[in-house]
Protein backbone atom coordinates (compact mmCIF):
# COMPACT_ATOMS: atom_id res chain seq x y z
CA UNK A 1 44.78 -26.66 -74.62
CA UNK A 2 43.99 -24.08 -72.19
CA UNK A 3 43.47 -24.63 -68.64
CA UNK A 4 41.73 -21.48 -66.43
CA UNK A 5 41.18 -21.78 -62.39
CA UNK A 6 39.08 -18.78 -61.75
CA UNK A 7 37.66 -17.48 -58.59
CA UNK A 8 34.06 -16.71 -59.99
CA UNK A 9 32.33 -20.28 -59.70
CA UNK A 10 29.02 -19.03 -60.76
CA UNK A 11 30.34 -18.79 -64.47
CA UNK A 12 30.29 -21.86 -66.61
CA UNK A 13 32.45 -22.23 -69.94
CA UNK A 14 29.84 -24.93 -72.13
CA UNK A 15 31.72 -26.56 -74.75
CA UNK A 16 30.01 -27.17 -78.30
CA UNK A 17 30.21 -31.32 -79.23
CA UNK A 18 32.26 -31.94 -82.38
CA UNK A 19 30.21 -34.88 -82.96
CA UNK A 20 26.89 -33.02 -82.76
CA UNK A 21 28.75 -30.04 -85.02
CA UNK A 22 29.55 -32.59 -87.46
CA UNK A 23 25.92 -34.27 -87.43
CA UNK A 24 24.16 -30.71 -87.79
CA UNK A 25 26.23 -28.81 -89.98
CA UNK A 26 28.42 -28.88 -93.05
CA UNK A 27 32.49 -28.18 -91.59
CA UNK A 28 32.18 -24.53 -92.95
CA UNK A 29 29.18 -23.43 -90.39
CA UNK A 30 30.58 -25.90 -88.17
CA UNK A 31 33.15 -23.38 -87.89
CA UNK A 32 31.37 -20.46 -87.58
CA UNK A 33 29.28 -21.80 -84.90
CA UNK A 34 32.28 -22.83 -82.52
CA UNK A 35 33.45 -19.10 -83.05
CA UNK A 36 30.28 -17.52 -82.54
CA UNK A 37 30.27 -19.65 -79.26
CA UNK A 38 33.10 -18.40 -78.16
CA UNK A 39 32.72 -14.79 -78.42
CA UNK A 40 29.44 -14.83 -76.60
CA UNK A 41 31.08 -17.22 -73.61
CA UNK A 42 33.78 -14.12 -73.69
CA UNK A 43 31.11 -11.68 -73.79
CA UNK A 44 29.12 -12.94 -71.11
CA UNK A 45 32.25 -13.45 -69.17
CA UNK A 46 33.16 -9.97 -69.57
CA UNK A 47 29.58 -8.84 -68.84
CA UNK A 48 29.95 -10.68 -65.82
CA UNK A 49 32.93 -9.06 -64.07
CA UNK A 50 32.22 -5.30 -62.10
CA UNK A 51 35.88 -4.89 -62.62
CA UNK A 52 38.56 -6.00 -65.11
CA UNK A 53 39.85 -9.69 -64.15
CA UNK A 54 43.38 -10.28 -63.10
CA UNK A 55 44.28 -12.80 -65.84
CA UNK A 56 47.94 -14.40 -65.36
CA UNK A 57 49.86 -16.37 -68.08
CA UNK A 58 52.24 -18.91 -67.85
CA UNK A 59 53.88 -19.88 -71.09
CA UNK A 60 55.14 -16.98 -73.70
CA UNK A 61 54.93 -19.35 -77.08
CA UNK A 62 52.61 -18.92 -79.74
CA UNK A 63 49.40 -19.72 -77.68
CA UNK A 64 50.42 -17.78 -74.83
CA UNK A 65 51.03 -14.49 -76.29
CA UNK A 66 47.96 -15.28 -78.97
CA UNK A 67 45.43 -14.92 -75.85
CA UNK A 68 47.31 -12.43 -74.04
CA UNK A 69 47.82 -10.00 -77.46
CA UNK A 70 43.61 -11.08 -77.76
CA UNK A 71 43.20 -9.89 -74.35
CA UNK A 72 44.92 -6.64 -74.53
CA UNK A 73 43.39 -6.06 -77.64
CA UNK A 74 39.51 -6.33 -75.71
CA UNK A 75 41.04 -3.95 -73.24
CA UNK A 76 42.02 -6.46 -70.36
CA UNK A 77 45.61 -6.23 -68.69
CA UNK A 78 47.62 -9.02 -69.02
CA UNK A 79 50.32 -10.77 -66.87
CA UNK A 80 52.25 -13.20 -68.99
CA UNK A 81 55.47 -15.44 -67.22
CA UNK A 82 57.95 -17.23 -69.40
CA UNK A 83 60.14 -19.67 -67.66
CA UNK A 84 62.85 -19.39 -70.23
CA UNK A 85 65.20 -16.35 -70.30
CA UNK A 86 63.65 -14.90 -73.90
CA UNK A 87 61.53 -16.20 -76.80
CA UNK A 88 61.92 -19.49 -78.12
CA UNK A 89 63.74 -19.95 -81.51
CA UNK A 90 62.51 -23.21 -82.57
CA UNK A 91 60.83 -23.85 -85.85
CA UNK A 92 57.93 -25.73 -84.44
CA UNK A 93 54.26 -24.21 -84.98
CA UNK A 94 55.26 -22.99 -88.70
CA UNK A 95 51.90 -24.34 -90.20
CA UNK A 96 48.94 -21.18 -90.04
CA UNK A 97 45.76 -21.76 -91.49
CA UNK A 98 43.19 -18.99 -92.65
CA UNK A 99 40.91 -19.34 -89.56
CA UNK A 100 44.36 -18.24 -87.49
CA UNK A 101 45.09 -15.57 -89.68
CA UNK A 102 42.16 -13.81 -89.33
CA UNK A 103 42.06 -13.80 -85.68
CA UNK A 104 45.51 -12.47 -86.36
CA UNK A 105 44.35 -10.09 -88.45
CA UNK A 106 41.62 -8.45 -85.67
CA UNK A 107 44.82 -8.46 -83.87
CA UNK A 108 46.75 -6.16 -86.16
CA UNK A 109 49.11 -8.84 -87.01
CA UNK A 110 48.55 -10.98 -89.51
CA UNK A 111 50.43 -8.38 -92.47
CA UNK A 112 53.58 -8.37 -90.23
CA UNK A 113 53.85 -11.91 -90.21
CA UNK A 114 52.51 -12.61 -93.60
CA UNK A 115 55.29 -10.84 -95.08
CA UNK A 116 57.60 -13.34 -93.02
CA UNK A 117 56.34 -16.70 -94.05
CA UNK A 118 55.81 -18.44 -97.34
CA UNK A 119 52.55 -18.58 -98.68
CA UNK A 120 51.05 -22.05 -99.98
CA UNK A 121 48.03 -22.15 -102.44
CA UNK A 122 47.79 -25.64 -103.08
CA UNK A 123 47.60 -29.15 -100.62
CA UNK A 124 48.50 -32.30 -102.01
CA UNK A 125 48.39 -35.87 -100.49
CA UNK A 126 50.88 -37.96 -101.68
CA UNK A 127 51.18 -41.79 -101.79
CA UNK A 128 54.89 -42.27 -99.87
CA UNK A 129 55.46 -45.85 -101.57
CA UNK A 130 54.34 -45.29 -105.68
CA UNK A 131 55.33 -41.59 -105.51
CA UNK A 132 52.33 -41.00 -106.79
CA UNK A 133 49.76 -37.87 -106.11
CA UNK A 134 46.03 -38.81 -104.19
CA UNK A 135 44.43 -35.51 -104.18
CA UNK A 136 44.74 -31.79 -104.49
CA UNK A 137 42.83 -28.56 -102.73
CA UNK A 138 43.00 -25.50 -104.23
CA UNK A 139 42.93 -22.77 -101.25
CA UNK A 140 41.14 -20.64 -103.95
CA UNK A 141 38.04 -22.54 -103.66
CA UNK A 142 37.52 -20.83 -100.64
CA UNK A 143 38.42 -17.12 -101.28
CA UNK A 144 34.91 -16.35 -100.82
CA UNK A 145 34.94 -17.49 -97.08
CA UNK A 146 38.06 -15.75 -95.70
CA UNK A 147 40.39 -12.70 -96.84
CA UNK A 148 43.35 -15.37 -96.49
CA UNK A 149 42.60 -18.35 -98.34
CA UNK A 150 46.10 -19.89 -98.54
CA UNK A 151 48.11 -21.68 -95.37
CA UNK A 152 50.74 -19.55 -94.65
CA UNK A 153 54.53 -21.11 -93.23
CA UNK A 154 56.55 -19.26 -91.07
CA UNK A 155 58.22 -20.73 -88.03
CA UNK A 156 57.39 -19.60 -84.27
CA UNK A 157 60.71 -18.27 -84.07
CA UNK A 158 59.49 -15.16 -86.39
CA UNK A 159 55.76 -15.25 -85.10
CA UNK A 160 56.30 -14.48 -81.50
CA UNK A 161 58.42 -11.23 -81.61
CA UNK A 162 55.95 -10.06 -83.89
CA UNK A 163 52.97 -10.50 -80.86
CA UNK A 164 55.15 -9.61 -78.24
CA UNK A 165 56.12 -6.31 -80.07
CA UNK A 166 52.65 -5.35 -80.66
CA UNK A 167 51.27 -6.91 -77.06
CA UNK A 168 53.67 -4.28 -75.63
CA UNK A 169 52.67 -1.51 -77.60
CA UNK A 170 49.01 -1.91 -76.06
CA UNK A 171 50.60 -0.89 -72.74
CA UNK A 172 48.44 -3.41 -70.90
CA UNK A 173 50.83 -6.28 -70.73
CA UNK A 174 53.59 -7.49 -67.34
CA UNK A 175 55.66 -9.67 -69.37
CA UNK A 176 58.48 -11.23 -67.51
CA UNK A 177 61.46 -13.63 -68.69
CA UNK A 178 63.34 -16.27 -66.05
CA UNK A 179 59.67 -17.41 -64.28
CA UNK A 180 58.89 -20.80 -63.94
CA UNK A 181 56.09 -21.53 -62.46
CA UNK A 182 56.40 -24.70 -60.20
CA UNK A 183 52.82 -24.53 -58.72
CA UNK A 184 49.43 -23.23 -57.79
CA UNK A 185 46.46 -22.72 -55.43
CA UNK A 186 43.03 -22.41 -55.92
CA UNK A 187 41.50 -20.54 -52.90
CA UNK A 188 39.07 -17.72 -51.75
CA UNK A 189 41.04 -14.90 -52.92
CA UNK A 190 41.92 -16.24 -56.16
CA UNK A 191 44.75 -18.57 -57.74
CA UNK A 192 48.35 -18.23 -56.37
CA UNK A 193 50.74 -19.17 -58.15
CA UNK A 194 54.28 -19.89 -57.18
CA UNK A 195 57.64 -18.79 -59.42
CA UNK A 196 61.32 -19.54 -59.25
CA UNK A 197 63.08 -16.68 -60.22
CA UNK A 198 66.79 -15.51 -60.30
CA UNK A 199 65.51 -13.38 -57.47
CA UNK A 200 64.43 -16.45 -55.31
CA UNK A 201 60.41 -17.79 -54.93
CA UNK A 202 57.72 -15.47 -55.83
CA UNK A 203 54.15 -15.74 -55.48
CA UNK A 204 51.76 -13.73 -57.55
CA UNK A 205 47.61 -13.86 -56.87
CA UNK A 206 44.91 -13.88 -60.12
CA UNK A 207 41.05 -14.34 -60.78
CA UNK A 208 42.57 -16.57 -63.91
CA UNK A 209 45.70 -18.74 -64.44
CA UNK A 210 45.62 -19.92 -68.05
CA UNK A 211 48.65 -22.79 -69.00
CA UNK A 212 50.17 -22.28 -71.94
CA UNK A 213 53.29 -23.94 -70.69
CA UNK A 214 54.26 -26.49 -72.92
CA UNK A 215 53.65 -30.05 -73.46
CA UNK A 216 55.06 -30.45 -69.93
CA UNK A 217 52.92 -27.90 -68.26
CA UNK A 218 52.76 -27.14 -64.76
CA UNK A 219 49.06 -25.84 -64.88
CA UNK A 220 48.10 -29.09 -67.02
């Protein structure tokens, strides 16, 4: 989940009802409609603004540096704040599926860590106490919806210094180490956001503060 405080109050994010999505629509335009949702909020959004945002980060995992490297990539600078002193090199968040690829592909991506993971072309549900197999889904059943139809395992430990590398080569990204961010304040001039750093407090001021801090976040 991602949580923005912005200073503009006369935009409004809608969000599209699973339930209705479900009713309406098989799961593969279901799909297509949430996206094409999203880009035109973004659009609009961006349409919006006489002036590129001031968009601030906390959190530099997977989901963090996935919007910021999205960002960059639409031309917006980026401030992202990590409270630990480099990546994380946990496993966790090893499972991709095609939809994620292919945003990670419009990111210039997706080959990198492609050839790091371990592609899987078949899912199987298993019955734990006979040991025996329910079902199977062939990801090549839908190679004519995406350019990636397999789910793709690599751990977050191999992801994320693959989007950080190419999130610095757009040249629009303040990433900073050692920042934890221990609170915030909504007010006429923007969100402020307070820091502990090795250097003592520090306050920084955005139009946006987006968590992507964890299940513990500080923003949620």
């Amino acid at each position: 989940y991602l949580n923005l405080y912005h200073q503009n109050r006369s935009l409004s994010t809608s969000l599209v009802s699973h339930q209705y999505l479900a009713k309406s629509h098989s799961p593969r335009e279901a799909r297509r409609v949430r996206f094409r949702r999203v880009f035109q909020e973004s659009r609009l959004i961006s349409l919006s603004m006489t002036k590129s945002p001031s968009i601030l980060i906390a959190g530099a995992g997977p989901v963090g540096l996935s919007l910021a490297l999205a960002l960059a990539r639409r031309g917006l600078p980026v401030r992202v704040r990590e409270s630990q002193p480099g990546l994380g090199n946990e496993a966790r968040a090893s499972t991709w599926h095609p939809p994620t690829l292919e945003m990670m592909h419009a990111w210039g991506v997706a080959e990198a860590i492609i050839a790091r993971g371990f592609r899987v072309d078949r899912l199987q549900y298993w019955e734990r106490e006979t040991r025996t197999r329910v079902a199977e889904f062939d990801y090549a059943r839908i190679a004519g919806d995406t350019p990636f139809p397999f789910r793709l395992q690599c751990p977050q430990s191999a992801v994320t210094p693959i989007m950080l590398e190419a999130l610095r080569g757009t040249g629009l990204a303040d990433m900073r180490f050692d920042h934890t961010l221990t609170g915030f304040e909504a007010g006429p001039d923007g969100v402020v956001a307070t820091f502990d750093t090795p250097a003592g407090p520090r306050t920084e001021t955005s139009n946006y503060l987006v968590g992507a801090d964890g299940a513990r976040s500080a923003v949620r």
